[in-house]
N, C-alpha and C. Protein backbone atom coordinates (compact mmCIF):
# COMPACT_ATOMS: atom_id res chain seq x y z
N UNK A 1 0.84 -1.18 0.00
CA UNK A 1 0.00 0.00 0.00
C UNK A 1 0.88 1.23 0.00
N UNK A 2 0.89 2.07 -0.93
CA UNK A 2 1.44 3.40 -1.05
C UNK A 2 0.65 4.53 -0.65
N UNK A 3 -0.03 4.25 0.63
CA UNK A 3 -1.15 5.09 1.23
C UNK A 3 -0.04 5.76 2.40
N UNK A 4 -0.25 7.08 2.91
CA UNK A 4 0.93 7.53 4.01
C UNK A 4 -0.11 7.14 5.31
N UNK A 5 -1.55 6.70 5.64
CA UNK A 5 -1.79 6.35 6.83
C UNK A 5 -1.32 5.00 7.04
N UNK A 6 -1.52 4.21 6.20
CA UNK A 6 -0.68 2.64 6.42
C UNK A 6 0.60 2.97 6.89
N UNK A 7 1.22 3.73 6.03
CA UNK A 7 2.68 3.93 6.31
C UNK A 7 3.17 4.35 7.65
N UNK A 8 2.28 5.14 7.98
CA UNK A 8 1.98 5.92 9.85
C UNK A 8 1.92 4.57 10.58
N UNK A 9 0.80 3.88 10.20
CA UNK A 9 0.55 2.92 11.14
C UNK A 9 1.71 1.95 11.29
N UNK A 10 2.33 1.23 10.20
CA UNK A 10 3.31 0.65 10.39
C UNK A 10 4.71 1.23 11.14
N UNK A 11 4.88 2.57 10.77
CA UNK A 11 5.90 3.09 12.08
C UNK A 11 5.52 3.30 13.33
N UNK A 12 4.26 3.12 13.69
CA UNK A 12 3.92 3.19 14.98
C UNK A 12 4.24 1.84 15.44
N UNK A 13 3.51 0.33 14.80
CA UNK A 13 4.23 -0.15 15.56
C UNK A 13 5.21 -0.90 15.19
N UNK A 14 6.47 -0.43 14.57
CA UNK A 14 7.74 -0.50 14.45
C UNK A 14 8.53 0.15 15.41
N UNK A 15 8.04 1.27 15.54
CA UNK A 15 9.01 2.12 16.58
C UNK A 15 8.98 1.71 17.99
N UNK A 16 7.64 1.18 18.40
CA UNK A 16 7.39 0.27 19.52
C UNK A 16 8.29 -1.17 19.73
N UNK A 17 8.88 -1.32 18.46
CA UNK A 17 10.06 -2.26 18.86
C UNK A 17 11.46 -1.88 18.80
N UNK A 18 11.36 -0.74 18.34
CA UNK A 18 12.78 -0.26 18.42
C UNK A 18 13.37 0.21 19.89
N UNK A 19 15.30 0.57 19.57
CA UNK A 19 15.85 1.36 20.47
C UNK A 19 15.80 2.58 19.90
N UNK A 20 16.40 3.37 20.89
CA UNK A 20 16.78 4.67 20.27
C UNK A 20 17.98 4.73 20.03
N UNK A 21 18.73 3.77 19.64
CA UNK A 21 19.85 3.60 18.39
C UNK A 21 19.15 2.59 17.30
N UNK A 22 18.23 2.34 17.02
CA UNK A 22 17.34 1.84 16.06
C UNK A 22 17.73 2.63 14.95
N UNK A 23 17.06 2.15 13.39
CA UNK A 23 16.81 3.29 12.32
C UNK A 23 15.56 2.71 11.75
N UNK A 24 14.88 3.43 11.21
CA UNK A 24 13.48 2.84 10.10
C UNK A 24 13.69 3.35 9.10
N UNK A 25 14.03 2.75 7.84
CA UNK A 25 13.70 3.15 6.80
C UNK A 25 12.40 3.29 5.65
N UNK A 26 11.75 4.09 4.98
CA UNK A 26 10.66 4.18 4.73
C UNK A 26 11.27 4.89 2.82
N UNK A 27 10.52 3.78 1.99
CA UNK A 27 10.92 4.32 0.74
C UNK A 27 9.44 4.87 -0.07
N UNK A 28 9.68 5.94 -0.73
CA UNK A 28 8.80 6.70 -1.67
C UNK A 28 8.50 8.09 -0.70
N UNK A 29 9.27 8.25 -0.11
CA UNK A 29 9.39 10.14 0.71
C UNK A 29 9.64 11.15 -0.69
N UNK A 30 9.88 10.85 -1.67
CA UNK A 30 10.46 12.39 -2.45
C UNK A 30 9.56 11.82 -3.60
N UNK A 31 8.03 12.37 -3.79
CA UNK A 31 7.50 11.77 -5.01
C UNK A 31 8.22 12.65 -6.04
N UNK A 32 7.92 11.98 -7.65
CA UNK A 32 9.21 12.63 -8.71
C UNK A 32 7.98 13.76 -9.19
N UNK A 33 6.42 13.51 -9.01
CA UNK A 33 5.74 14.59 -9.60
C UNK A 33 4.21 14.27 -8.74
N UNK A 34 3.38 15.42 -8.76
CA UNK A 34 1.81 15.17 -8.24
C UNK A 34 0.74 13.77 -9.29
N UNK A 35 1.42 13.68 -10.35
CA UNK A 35 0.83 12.84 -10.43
C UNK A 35 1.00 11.53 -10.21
N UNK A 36 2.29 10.97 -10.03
CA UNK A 36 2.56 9.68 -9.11
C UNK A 36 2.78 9.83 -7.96
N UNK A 37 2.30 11.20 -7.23
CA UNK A 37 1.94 11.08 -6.06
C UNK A 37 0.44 11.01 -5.21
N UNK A 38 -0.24 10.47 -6.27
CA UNK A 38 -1.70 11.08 -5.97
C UNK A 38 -2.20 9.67 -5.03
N UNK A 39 -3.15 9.65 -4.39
CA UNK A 39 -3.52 8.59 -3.54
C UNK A 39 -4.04 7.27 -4.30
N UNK A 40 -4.37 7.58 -5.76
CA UNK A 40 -4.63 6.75 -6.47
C UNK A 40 -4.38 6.32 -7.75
N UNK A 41 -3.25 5.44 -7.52
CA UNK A 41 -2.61 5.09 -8.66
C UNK A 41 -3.22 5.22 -10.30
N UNK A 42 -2.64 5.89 -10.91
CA UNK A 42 -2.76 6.83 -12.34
C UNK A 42 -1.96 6.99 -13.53
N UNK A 43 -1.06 5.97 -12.67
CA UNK A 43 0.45 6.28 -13.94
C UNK A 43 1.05 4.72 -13.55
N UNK A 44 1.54 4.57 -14.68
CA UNK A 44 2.63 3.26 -14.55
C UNK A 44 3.08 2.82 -13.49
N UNK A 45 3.73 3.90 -13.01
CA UNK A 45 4.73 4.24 -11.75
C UNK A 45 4.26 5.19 -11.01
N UNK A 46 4.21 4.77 -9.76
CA UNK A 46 3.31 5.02 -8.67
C UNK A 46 4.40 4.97 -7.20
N UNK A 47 4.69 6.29 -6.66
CA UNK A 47 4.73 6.39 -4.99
C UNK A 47 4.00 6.41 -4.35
N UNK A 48 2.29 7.33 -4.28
CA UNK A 48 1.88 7.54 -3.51
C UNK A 48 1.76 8.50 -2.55
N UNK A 49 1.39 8.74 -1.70
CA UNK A 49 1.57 9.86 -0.83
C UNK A 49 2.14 9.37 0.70
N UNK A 50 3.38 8.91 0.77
CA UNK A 50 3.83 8.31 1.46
C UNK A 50 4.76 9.85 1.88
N UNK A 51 4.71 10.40 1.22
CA UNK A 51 5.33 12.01 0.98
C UNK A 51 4.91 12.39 2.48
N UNK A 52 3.57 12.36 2.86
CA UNK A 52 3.04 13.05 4.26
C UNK A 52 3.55 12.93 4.99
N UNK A 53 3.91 11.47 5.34
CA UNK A 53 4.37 11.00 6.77
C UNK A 53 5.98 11.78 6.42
N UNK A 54 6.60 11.96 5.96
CA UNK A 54 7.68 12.83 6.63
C UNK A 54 7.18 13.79 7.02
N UNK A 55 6.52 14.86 6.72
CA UNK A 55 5.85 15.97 7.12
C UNK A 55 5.29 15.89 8.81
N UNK A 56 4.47 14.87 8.43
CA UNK A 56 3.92 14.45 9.52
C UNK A 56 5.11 14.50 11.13
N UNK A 57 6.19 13.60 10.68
CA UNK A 57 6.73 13.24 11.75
C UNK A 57 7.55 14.44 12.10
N UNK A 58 7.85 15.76 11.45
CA UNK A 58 8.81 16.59 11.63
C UNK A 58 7.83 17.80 12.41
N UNK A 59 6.49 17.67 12.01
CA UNK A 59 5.65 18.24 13.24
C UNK A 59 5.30 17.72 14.04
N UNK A 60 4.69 16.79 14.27
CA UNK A 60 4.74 15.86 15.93
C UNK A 60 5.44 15.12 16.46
N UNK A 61 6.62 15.19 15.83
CA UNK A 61 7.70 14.28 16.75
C UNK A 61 9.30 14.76 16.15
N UNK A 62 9.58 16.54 16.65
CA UNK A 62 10.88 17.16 15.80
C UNK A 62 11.96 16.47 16.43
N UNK A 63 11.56 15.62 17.61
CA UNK A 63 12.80 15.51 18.18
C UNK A 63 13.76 14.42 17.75
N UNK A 64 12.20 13.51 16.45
CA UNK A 64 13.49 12.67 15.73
C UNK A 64 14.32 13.10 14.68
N UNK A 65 15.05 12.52 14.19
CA UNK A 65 15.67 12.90 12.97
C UNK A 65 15.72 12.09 12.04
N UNK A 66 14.88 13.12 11.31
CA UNK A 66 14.20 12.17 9.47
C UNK A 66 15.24 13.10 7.96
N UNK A 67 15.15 12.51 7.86
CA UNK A 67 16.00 12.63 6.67
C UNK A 67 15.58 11.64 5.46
N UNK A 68 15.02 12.70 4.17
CA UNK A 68 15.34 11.65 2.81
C UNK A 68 16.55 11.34 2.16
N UNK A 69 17.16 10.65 1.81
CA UNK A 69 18.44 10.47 1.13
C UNK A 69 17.64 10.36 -0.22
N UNK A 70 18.60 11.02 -1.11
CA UNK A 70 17.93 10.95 -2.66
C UNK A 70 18.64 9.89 -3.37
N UNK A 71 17.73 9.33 -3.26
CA UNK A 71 17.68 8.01 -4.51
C UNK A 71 16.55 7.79 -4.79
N UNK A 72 17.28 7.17 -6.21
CA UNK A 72 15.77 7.09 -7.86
C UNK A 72 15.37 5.30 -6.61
N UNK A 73 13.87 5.72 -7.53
CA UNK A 73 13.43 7.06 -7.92
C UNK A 73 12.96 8.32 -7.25
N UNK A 74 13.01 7.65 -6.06
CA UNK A 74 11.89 8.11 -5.48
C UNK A 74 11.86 8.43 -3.73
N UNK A 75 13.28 8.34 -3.55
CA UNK A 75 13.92 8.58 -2.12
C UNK A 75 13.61 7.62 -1.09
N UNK A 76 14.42 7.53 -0.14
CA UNK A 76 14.20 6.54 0.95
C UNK A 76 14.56 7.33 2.36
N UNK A 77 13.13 7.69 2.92
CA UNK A 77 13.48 8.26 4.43
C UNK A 77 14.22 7.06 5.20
N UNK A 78 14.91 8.32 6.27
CA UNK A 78 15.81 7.64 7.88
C UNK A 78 15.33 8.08 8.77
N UNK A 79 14.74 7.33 9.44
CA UNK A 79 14.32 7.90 10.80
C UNK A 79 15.12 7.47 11.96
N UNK A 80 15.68 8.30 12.72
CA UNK A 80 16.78 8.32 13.86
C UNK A 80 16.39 8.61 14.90
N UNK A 81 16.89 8.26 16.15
CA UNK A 81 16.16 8.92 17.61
C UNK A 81 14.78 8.43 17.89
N UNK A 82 14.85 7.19 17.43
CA UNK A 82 13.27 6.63 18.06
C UNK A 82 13.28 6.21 19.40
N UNK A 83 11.73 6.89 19.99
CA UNK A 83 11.19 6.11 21.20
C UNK A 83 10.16 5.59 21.44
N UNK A 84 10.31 4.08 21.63
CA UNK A 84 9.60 3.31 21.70
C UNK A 84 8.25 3.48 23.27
N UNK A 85 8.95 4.60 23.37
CA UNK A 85 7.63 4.70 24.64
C UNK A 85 6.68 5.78 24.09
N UNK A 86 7.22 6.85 23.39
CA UNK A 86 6.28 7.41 22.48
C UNK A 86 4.78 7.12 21.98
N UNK A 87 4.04 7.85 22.34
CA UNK A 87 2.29 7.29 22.39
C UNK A 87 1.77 8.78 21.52
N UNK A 88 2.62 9.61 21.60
CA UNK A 88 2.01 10.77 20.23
C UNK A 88 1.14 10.60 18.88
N UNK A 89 1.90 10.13 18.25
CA UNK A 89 1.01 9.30 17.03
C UNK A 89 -0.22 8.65 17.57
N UNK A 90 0.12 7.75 17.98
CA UNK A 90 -1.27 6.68 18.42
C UNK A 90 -2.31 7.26 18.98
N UNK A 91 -2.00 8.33 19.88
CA UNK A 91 -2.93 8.86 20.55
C UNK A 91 -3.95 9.93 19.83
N UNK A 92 -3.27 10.16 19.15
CA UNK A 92 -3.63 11.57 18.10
C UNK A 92 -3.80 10.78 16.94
N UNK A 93 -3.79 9.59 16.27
CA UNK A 93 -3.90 9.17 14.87
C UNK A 93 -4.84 9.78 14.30
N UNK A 94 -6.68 9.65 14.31
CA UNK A 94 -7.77 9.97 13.87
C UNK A 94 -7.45 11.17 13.27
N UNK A 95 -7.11 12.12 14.38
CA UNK A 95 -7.01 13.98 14.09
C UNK A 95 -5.73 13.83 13.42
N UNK A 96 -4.63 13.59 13.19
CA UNK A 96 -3.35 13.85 12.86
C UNK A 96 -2.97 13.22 11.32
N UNK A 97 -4.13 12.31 11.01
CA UNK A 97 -4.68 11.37 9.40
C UNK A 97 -5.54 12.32 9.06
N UNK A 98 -6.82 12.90 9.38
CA UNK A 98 -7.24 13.72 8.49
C UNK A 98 -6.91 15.18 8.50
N UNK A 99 -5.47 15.88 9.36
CA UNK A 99 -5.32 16.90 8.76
C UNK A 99 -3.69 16.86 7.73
N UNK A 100 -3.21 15.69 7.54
CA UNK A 100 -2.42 15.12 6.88
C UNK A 100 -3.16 14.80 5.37
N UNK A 101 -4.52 14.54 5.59
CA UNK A 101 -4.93 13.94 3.86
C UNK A 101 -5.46 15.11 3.46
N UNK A 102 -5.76 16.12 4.35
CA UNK A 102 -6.09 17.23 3.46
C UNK A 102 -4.99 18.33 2.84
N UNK A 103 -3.91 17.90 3.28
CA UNK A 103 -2.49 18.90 3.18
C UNK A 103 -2.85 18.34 0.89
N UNK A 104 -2.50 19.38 0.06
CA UNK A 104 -2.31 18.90 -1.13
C UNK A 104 -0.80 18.86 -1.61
N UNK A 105 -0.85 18.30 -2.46
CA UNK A 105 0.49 18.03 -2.92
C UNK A 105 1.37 19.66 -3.27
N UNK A 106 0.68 20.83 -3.98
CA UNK A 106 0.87 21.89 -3.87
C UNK A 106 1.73 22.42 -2.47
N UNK A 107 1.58 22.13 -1.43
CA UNK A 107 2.37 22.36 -0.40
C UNK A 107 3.68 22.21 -0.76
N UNK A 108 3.98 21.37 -1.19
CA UNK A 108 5.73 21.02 -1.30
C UNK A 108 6.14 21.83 -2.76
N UNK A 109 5.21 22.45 -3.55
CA UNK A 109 5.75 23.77 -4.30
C UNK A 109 7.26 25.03 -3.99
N UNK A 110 6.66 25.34 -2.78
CA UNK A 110 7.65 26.44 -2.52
C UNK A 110 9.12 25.46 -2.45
N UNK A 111 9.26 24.78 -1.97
CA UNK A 111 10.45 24.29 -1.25
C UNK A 111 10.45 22.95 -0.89
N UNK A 112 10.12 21.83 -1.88
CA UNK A 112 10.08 20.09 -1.98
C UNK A 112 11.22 19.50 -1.02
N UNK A 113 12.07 19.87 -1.67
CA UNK A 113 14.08 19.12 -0.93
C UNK A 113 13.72 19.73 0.15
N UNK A 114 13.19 21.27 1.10
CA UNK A 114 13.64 21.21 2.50
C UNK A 114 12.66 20.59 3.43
N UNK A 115 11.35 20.84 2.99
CA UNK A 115 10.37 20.24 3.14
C UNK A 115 10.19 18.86 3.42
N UNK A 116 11.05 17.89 2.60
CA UNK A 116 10.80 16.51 2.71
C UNK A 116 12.21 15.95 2.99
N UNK A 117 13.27 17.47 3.77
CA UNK A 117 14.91 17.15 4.50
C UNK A 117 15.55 16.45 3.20
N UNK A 118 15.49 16.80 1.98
CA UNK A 118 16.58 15.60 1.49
C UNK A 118 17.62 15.98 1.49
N UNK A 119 18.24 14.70 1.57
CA UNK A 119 20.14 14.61 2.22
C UNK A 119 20.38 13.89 0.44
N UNK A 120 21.81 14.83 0.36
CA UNK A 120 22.84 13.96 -0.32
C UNK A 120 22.57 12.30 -0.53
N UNK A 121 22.78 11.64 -2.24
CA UNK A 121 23.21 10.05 -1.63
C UNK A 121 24.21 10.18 -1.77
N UNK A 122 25.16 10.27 -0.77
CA UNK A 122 26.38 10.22 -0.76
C UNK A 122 27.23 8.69 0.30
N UNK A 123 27.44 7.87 0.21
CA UNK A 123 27.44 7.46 1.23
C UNK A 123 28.17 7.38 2.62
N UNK A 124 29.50 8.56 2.60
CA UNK A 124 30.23 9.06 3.31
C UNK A 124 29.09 9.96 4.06
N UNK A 125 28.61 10.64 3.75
CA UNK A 125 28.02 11.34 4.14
C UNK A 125 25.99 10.42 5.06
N UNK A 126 25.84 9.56 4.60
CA UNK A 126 25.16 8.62 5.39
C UNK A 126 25.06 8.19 6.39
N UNK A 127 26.61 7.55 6.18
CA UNK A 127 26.87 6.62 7.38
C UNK A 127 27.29 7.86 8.73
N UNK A 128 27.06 8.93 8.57
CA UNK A 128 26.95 10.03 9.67
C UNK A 128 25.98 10.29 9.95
N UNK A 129 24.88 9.84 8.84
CA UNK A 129 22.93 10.21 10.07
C UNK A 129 23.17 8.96 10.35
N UNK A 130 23.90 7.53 10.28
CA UNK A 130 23.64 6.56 10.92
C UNK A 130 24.14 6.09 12.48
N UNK A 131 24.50 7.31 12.66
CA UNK A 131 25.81 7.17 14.20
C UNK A 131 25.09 7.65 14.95
């Protein structure tokens, strides 16, 4: 599913098994255009709006550190600094999913790369959000 509430839900309870030297990776964070980012597949090639949940997590939870690394097509978030005692999401899901599905893809207009953190693929430069 290339839906970003599935995608929510599955880091919720992923992060519930993590440390906070854990990492989660999450691929299709940097869609390449609005129309393979739309909630309903329309094109060959399809991300989805898996785009949100970075958004998402950099307003209710700044204290992790998310980062897209750019790679084709279509980027692969890092999520760093997880806590597994964390009940934010879960508690707030209902309200925090529908003001997430109403955000439009237009949002990431002004400023896509800072918006959705993308990092270098560099991999010198990686293995330093991985420490």
């Amino acid at each position: 599913m290339h839906h970003f509430e599935f995608a929510l839900r599955d880091f919720i309870r992923m992060e519930k098994l993590c440390t906070p030297q854990s990492t989660i990776l999450i691929h299709d964070c940097y869609p390449l255009d609005r129309r393979t980012a739309e909630r309903e597949r329309q094109t060959g090639f399809w991300s989805g709006d898996i785009w949100r949940l970075v958004l998402l997590l950099k307003k209710y939870r700044p204290e992790l550190r998310v980062h897209t690394i750019a790679t084709a097509p279509t980027g692969l978030g890092v999520v760093r600094g997880l806590d597994p005692s964390s009940r934010v999401l879960e508690q707030n899901l209902e309200a925090i999913v529908a003001e997430f599905m109403a955000l439009d893809y237009a949002v990431l207009d002004g400023d896509k790369a800072g918006m959705l953190n993308l990092y270098p693929n560099d991999w010198q430069k990686i293995v330093a959000l991985l420490q």
